[in-house]
Protein backbone atom coordinates (compact mmCIF):
# COMPACT_ATOMS: atom_id res chain seq x y z
CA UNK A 1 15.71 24.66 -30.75
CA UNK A 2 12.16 25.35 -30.51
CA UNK A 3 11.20 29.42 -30.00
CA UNK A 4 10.17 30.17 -26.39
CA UNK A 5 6.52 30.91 -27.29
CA UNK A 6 6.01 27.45 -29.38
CA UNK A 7 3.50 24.93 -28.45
CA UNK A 8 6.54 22.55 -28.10
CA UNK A 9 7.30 24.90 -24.57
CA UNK A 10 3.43 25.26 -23.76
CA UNK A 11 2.63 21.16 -23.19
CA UNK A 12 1.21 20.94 -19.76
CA UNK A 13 3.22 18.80 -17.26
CA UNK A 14 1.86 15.72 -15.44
CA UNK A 15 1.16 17.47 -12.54
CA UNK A 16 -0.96 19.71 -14.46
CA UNK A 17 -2.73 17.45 -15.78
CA UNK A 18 -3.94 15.78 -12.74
CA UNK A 19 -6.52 18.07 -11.74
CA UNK A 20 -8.66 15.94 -9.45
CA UNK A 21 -5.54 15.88 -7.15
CA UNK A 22 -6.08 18.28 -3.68
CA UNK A 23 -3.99 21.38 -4.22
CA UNK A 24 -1.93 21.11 -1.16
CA UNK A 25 1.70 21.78 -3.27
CA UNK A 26 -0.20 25.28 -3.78
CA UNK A 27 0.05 26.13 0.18
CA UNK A 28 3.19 23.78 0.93
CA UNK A 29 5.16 26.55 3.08
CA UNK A 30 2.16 27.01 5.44
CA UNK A 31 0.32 23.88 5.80
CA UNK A 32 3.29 21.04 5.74
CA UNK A 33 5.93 23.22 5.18
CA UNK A 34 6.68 25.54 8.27
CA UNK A 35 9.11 24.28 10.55
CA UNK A 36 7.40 25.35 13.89
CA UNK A 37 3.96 24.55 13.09
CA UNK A 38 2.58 27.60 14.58
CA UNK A 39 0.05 29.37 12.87
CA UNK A 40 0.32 32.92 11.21
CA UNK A 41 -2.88 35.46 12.39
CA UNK A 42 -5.67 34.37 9.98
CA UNK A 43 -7.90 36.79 8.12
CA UNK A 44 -10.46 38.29 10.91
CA UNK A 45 -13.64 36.94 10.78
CA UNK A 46 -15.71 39.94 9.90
CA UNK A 47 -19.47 40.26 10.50
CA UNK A 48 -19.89 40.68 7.38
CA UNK A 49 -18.40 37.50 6.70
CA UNK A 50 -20.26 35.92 9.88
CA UNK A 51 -23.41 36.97 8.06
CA UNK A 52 -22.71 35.14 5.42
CA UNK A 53 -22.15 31.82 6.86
CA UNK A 54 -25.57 33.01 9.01
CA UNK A 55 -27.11 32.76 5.77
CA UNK A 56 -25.84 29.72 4.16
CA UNK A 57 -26.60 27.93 7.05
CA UNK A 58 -30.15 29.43 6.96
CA UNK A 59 -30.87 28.35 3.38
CA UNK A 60 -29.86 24.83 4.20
CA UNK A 61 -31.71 24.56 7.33
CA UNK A 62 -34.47 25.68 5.29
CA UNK A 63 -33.97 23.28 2.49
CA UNK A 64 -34.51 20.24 4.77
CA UNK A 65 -37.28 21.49 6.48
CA UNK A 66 -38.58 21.92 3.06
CA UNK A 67 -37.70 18.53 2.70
CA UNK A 68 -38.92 17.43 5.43
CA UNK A 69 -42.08 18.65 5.08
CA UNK A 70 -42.63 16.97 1.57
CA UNK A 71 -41.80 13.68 2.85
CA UNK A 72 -44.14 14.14 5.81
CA UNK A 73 -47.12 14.98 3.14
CA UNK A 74 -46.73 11.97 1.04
CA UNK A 75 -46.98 9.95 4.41
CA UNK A 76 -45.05 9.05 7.50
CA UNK A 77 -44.53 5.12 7.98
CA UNK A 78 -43.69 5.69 12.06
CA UNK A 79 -45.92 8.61 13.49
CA UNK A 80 -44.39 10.81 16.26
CA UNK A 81 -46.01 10.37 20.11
CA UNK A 82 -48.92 13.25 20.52
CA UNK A 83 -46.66 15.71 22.52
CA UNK A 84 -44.18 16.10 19.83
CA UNK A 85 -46.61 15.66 17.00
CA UNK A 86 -48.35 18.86 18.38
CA UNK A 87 -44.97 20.69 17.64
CA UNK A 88 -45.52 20.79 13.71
CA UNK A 89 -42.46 21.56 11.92
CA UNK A 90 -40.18 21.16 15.22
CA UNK A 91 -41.20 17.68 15.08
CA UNK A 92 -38.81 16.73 12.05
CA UNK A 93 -35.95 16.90 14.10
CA UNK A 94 -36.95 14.68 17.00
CA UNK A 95 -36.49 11.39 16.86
CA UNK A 96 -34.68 8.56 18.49
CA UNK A 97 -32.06 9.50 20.47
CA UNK A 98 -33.62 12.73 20.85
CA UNK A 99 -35.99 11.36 23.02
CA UNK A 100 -33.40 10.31 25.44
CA UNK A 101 -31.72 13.44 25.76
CA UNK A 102 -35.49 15.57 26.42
CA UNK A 103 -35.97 12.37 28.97
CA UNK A 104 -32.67 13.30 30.77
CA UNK A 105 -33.20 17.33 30.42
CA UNK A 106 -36.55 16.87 31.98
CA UNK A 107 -36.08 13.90 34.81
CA UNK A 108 -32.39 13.74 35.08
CA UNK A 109 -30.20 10.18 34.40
CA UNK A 110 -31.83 6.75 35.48
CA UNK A 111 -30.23 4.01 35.38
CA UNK A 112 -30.75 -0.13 35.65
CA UNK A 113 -28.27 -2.29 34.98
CA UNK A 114 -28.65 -4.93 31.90
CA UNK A 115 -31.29 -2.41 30.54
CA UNK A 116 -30.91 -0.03 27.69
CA UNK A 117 -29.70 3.58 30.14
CA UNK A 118 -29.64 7.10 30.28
CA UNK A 119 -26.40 7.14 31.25
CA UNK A 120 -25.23 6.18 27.75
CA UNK A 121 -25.48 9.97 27.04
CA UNK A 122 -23.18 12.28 28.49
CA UNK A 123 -24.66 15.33 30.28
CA UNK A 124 -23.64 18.29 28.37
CA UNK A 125 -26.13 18.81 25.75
CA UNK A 126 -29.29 17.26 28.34
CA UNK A 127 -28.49 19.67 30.94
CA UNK A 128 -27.85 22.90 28.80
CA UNK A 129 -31.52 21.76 27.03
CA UNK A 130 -32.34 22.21 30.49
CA UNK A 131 -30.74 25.59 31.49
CA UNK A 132 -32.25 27.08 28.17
CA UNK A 133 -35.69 25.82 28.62
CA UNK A 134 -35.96 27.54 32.03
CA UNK A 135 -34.43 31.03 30.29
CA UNK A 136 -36.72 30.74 26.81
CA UNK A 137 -40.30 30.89 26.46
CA UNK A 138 -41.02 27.43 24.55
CA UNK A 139 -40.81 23.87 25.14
CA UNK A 140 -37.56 21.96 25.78
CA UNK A 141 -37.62 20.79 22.19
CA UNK A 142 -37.55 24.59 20.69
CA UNK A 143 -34.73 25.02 23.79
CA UNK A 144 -32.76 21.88 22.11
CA UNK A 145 -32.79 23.33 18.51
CA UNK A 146 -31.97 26.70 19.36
CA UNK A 147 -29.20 25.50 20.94
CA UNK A 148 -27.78 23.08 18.11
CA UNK A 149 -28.18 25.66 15.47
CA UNK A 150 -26.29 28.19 17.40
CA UNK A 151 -23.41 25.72 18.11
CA UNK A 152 -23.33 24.84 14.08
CA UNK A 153 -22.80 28.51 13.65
CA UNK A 154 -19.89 28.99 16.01
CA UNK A 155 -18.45 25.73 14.38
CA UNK A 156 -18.90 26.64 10.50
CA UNK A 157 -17.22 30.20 11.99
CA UNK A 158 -14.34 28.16 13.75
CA UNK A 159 -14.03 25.75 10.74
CA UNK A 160 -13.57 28.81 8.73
CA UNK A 161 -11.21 30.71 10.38
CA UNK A 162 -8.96 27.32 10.88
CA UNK A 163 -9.06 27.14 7.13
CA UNK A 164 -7.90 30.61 6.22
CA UNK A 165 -4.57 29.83 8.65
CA UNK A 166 -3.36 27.88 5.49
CA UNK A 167 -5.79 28.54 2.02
CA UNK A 168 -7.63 31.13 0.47
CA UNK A 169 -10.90 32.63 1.06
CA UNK A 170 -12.53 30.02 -1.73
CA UNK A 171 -11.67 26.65 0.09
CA UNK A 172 -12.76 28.13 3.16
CA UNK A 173 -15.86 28.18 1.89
CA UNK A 174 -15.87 25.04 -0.37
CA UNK A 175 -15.14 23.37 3.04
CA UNK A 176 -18.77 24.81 4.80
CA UNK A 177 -20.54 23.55 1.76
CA UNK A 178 -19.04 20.43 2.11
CA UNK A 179 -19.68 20.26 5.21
CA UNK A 180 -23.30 21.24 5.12
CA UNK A 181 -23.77 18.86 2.53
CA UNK A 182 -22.73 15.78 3.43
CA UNK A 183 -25.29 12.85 3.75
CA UNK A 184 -25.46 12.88 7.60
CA UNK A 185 -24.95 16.53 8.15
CA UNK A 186 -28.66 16.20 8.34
CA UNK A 187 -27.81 15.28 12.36
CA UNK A 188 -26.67 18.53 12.66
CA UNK A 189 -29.65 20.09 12.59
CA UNK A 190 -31.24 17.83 14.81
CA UNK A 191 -32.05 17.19 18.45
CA UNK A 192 -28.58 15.51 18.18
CA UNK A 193 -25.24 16.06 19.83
CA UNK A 194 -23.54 16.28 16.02
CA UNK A 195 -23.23 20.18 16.47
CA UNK A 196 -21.70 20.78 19.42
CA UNK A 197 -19.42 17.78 18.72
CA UNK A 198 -18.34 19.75 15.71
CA UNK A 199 -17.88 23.03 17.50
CA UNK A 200 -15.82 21.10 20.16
CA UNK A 201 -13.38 19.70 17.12
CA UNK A 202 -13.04 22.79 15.62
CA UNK A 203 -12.79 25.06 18.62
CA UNK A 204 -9.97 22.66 19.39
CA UNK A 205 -8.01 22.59 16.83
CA UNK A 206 -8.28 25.44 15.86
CA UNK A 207 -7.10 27.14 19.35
CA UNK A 208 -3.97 24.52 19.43
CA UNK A 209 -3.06 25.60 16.00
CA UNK A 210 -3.30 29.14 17.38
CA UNK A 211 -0.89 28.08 19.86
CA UNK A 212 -3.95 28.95 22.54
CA UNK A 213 -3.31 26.07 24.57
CA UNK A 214 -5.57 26.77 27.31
CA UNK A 215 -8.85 28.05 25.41
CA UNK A 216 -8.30 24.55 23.62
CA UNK A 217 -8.15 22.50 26.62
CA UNK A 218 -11.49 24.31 27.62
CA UNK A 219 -13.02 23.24 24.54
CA UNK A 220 -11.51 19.85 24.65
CA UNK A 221 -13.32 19.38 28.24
CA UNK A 222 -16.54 20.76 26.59
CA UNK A 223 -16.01 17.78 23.75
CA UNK A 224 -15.93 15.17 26.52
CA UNK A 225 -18.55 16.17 28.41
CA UNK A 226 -20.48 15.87 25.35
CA UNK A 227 -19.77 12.34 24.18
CA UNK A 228 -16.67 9.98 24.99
CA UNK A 229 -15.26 10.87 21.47
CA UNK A 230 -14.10 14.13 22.83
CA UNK A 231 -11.62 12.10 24.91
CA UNK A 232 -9.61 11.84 21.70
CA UNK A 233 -8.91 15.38 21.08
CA UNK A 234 -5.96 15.01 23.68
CA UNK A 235 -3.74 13.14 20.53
CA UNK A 236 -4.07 16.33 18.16
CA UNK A 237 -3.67 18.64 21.03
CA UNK A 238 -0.89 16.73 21.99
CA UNK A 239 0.51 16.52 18.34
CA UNK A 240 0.59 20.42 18.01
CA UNK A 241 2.36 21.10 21.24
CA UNK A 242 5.14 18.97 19.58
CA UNK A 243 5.04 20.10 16.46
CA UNK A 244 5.21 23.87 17.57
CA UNK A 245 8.00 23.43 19.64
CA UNK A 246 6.12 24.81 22.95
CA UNK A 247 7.52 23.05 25.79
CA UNK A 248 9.82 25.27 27.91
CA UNK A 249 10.08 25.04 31.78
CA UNK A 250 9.36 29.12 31.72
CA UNK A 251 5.26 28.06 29.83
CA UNK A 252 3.34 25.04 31.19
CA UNK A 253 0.21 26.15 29.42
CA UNK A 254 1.27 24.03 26.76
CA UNK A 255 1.51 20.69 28.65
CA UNK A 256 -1.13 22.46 30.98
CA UNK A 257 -3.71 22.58 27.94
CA UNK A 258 -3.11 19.33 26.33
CA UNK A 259 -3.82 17.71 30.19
CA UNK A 260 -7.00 19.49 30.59
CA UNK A 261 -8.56 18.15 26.97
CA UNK A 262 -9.75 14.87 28.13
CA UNK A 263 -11.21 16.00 31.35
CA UNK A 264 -14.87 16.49 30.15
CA UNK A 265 -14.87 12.87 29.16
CA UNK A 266 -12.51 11.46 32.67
CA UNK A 267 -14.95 13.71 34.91
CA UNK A 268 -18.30 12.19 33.55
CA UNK A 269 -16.71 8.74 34.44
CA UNK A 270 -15.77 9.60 37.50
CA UNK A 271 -19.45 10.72 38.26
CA UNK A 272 -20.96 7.59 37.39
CA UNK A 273 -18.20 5.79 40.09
CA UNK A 274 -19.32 7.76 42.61
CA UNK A 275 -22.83 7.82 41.61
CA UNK A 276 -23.43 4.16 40.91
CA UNK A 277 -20.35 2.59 42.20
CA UNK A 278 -18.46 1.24 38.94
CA UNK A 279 -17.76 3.74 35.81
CA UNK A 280 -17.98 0.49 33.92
CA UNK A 281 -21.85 0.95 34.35
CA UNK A 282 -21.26 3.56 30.95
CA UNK A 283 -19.70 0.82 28.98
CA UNK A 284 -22.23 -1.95 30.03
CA UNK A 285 -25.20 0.72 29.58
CA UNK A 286 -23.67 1.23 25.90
CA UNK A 287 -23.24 -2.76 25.27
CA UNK A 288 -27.15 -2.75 25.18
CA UNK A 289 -26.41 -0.99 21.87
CA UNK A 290 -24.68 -3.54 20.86
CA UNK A 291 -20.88 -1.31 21.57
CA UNK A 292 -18.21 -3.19 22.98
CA UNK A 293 -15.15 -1.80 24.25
CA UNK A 294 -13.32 -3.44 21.27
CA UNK A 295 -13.91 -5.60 18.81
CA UNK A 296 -13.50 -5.70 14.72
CA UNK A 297 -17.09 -7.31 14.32
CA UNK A 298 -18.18 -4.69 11.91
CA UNK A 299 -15.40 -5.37 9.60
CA UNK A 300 -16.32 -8.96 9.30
CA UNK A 301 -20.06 -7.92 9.37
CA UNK A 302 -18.19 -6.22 6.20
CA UNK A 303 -16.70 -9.00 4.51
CA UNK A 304 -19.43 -11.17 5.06
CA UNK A 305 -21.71 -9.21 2.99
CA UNK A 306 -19.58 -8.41 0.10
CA UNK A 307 -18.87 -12.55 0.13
CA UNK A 308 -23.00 -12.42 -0.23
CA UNK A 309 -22.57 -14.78 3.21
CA UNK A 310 -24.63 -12.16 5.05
CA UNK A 311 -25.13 -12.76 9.09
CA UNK A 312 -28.86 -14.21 10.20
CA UNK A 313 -29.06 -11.25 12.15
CA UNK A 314 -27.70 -7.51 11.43
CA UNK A 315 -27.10 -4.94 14.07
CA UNK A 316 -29.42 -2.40 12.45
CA UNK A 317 -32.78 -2.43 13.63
CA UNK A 318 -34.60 -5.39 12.03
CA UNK A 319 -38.04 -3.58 11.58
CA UNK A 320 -37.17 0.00 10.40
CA UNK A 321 -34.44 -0.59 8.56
CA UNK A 322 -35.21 -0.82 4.70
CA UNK A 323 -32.04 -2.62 3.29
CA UNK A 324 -29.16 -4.46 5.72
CA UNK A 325 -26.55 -4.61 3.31
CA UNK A 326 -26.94 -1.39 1.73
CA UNK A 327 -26.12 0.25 5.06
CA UNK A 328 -23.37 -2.08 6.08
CA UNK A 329 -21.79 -1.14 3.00
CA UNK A 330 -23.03 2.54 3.15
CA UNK A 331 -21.17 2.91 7.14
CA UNK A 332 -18.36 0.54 6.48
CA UNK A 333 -17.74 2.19 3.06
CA UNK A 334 -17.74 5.77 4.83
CA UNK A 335 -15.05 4.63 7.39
CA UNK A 336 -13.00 3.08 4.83
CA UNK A 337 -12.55 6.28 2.91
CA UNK A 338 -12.39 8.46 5.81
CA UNK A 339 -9.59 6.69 7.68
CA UNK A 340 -7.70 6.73 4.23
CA UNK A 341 -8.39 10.22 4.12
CA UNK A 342 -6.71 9.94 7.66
CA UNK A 343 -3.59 9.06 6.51
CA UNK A 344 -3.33 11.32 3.45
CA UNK A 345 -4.44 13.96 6.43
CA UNK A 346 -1.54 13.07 8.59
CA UNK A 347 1.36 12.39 6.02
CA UNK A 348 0.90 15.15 2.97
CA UNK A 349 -0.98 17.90 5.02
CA UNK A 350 -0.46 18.38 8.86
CA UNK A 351 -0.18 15.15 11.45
CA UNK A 352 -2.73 16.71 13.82
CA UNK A 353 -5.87 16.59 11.19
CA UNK A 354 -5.11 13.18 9.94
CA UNK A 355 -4.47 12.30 14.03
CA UNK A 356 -8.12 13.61 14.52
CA UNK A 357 -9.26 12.27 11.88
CA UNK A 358 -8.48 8.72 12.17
CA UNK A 359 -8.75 8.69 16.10
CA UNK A 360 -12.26 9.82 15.20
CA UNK A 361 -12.63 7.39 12.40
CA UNK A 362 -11.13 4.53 14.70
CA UNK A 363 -13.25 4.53 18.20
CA UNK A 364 -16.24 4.26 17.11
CA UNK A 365 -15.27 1.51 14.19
CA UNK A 366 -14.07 -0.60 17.03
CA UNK A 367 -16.99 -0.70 19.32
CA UNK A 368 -18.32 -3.58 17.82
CA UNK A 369 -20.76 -2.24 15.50
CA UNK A 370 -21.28 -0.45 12.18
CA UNK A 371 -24.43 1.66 13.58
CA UNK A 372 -24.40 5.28 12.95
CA UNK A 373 -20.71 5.45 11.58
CA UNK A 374 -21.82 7.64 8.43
CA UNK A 375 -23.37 9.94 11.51
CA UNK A 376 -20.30 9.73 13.64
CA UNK A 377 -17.69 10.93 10.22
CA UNK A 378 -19.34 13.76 10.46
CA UNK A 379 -17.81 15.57 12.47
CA UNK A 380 -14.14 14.74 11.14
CA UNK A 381 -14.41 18.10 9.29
CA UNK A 382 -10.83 18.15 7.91
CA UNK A 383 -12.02 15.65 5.60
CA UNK A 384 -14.53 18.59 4.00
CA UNK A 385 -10.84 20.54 4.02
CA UNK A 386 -9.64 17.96 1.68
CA UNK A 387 -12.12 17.88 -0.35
CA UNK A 388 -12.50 21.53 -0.83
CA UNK A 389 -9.52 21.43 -2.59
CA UNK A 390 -10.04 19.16 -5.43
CA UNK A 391 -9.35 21.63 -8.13
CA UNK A 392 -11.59 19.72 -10.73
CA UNK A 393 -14.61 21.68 -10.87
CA UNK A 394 -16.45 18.61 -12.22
CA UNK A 395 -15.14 16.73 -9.65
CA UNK A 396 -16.67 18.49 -6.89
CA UNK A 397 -19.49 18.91 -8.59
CA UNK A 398 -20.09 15.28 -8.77
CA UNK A 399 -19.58 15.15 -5.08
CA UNK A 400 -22.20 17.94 -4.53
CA UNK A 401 -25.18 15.87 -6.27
CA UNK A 402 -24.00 12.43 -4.72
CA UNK A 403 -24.20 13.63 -0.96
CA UNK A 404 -26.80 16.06 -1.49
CA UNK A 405 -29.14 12.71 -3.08
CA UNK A 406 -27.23 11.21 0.01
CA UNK A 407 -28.75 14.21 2.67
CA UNK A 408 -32.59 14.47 0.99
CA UNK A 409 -32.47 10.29 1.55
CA UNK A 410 -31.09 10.82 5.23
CA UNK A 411 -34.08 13.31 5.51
CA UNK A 412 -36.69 10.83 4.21
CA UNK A 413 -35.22 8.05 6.67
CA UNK A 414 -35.56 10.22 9.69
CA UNK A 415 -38.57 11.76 9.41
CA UNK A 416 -40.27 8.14 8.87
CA UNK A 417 -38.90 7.02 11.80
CA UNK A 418 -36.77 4.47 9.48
CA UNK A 419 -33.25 3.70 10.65
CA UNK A 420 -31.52 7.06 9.44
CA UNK A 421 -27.87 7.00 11.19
C-alpha cells in the first residue's frame, strides 16, 4: 500500500481537472440544494461597497466615451441632425431608437396605422425623460442619460446583492464585469431602455428570492411598463412562490405579488384599447419592424445562411448594415448559446434563472426577426452569473478580450449610425 503522502494519493480527480466547468458543486446546499428555496439574508450592501460599483461603472462609461470619441475623430459615415450634434459628447449615445423615445417625451404618442408608430415604445422610460427634464437644468437628452446611468447603478447593486444570496464576494463581482462587458452592454449606456430593463430583472428576482413578494410585483409592473418583455417576469415570480413553499390561506402576498408582475405590460395594452380602439394597434405598429406575433423566420433566416443559400433580402437595414450574414450569425449565434445557457440555468442551478432566462431568450427569437437579439440578451444577467464562475482563469480571460473587441466594435457601429443592435 502506497504511504498517505505519496504522489500515488495526490493524482487529481476528473472533476478536478475540469476547470473550465462553473463551480456550482462549490455552493450546492444554497443555490440547488435547499429544500425551501428561500433565501438566507445576504451580505449588506455597504456604501463602501456601493462606491465601488459607482466606480467601476464610471471607468467603463468613461472607456466608451473614450471610444467613442476616437471613432468620431477618424470620421462619422452618418452625421447626427444639428440639435443633437450641438450636444458634443452627449451625442454618442443618441441614435435610432433614441430618437423615438425624445419624440414621445417631448410630443407625447402618435399614431397611424400601417406606418412605422410611437406606440411601439412603451411609456415608462419617454415619460420619466419627461418628468426629469422639467426638474433638471439641461436638455431632455442630458435628462435621458442621467436617468439610464442611475438605473444601471441600482441594477449592478441589485445584481450584486442577488449574487451574494448563494457565492462569494469574487463572483459577485466577476458577474458586474461580465456584465459591463459584454458586446451590447454598450445599450446600457445609451438613450436606450437596456438599463432600466435590467434593473426591472434584477429588482425582481432578486425581491422573489427574498421572499418579498410584493416589492417584486412592483418591480415586475415597472418591467412592463417599460417594454412587453417585462410581461415575462410573472414565470420566475411564479416559479419562486412554488419553490419556497409560500402559499398558505393565512399570506396572499405571495399569489398577490406574482399577479401584480405583469400588470405594467397588461395596463399599457389596455391604454392603447381605450385610446385607439384595438390593443392589436401595438402588435401591428411593431410588424412595421418586421415583429410578428410568432413565427421561427429567423431560424431559417439561420439555416439559410450557414447553407450559403442566403435570402434576396435580410431584415437588417440594407444601407447601414456592413455585413448580413455576419450579424445573422452574430444574433442567432447569441440566442443559441443563451437559451442553452437557459437550460443549464434551470436544471443544475435554480429553475427561476434558467425560467428568466429562456423566457427572455424565447420572445423576442419568435417575433419573426433576428434584429437586435445580441441587444435584447442583455439583460438575461444570470447568464454573466454563470459565467462568473468558470474557475479557469484563462478561460475568462479569453471571454474578457472577445466581448470587450465585441463592445469597442458595438461602439464604432453606433456612433456611425451603422446598424449596431
Amino acid at each position: 500500500m502506497a504511504p498517505p503522502n505519496s504522489a500515488h494519493t495526490a493524482r487529481p480527480s476528473k472533476s478536478e481537472n475540469k476547470q473550465w466547468i462553473p463551480e456550482w458543486r462549490d455552493v450546492r446546499d444554497t443555490a440547488i440544494g435547499r429544500s425551501d428555496g428561500l433565501a438566507a439574508a445576504p451580505p449588506q450592501l455597504t456604501m463602501a461597497k456601493i462606491g465601488l460599483i459607482l466606480v467601476t461603472l464610471t471607468i467603463w462609461r468613461a472607456a466608451i466615451g473614450v471610444a467613442s470619441e476616437v471613432w468620431a475623430r477618424i470620421g462619422v459615415v452618418e452625421p447626427w441632425p444639428e440639435e443633437i450634434d450641438q450636444l458634443s459628447l452627449l451625442r454618442y449615445s443618441v441614435r435610432w431608437d433614441s430618437g423615438w423615445y425624445l419624440t414621445i417625451a417631448r410630443d407625447g404618442y402618435q399614431h397611424v396605422t400601417g406606418e412605422q408608430s410611437s406606440i411601439a415604445f412603451f411609456p415608462l422610460f419617454p415619460m420619466s425623460i419627461r418628468f426629469l427634464d422639467h426638474l433638471l437644468p439641461g436638455s431632455d437628452v442630458l435628462a435621458g442619460l442621467i436617468l439610464v446611468h442611475i438605473a444601471l447603478l441600482a441594477a449592478l447593486s441589485y445584481i450584486y446583492k442577488l449574487v451574494q444570496i448563494d457565492y462569494p464576494d469574487v463572483v459577485a463581482w466577476r458577474t458586474l464585469f461580465f456584465t459591463l462587458m459584454f458586446p451590447a452592454s454598450f445599450f446600457f449606456s445609451a438613450l436606450y431602455t437596456e438599463s432600466l430593463l435590467l434593473l426591472g430583472f434584477a429588482g425582481t428576482l432578486y425581491h422573489a428570492r427574498r421572499g418579498q413578494w410584493l416589492l417584486a410585483g412592483a418591480f415586475g409592473i415597472f418591467t412592463g411598463l417599460t417594454k412587453l418583455i417585462g410581461i415575462v417576469l410573472v414565470i420566475p415570480v411564479a416559479m419562486e412562490v412554488i419553490r419556497q413553499q409560500a402559499i398558505s390561506r393565512e399570506n396572499l402576498r405571495p399569489l398577490i405579488g406574482a399577479a401584480l408582475t405583469p400588470l405594467g405590460a397588461v395596463g399599457y395594452l389596455a391604454w392603447i384599447q381605450i385610446r385607439y380602439g384595438d390593443f392589436r394597434e401595438y402588435f401591428e405598429a411593431q410588424s412595421n419592424w418586421l415583429r410578428e406575433t410568432f413565427s421561427l423566420e429567423p431560424f431559417v433566416l439561420l439555416v439559410n445562411v450557414l447553407m450559403r443559400n442566403p435570402p434576396e433580402l435580410y431584415p437588417y437595414p440594407a444601407n447601414i448594415t456592413a455585413i448580413h450574414d455576419m450579424f445573422t450569425v452574430m444574433d442567432m449565434g447569441t440566442l443559441i448559446l443563451f437559451l442553452a445557457a437557459g437550460v443549464y440555468l434551470w436544471l443544475r442551478v435554480r429553475p427561476s434563472y434558467g425560467a428568466l432566462v429562456l423566457a427572455g431568450a424565447l420572445v423576442p427569437a419568435l417575433s419573426g426577426t433576428p434584429l437586435a437579439l445580441t441587444r435584447f440578451m442583455a439583460i438575461l444577467f444570470p447568464v454573466f452569473i454563470l459565467l462568473a464562475t468558470i474557475k479557469s482563469e484563462p478561460v475568462r480571460l479569453g471571454l474578457s478580450i472577445v466581448f470587450g473587441m465585441g463592445l469597442i466594435f458595438i461602439t464604432y457601429l453606433f456612433v456611425n449610425g451603422l446598424w449596431a443592435g
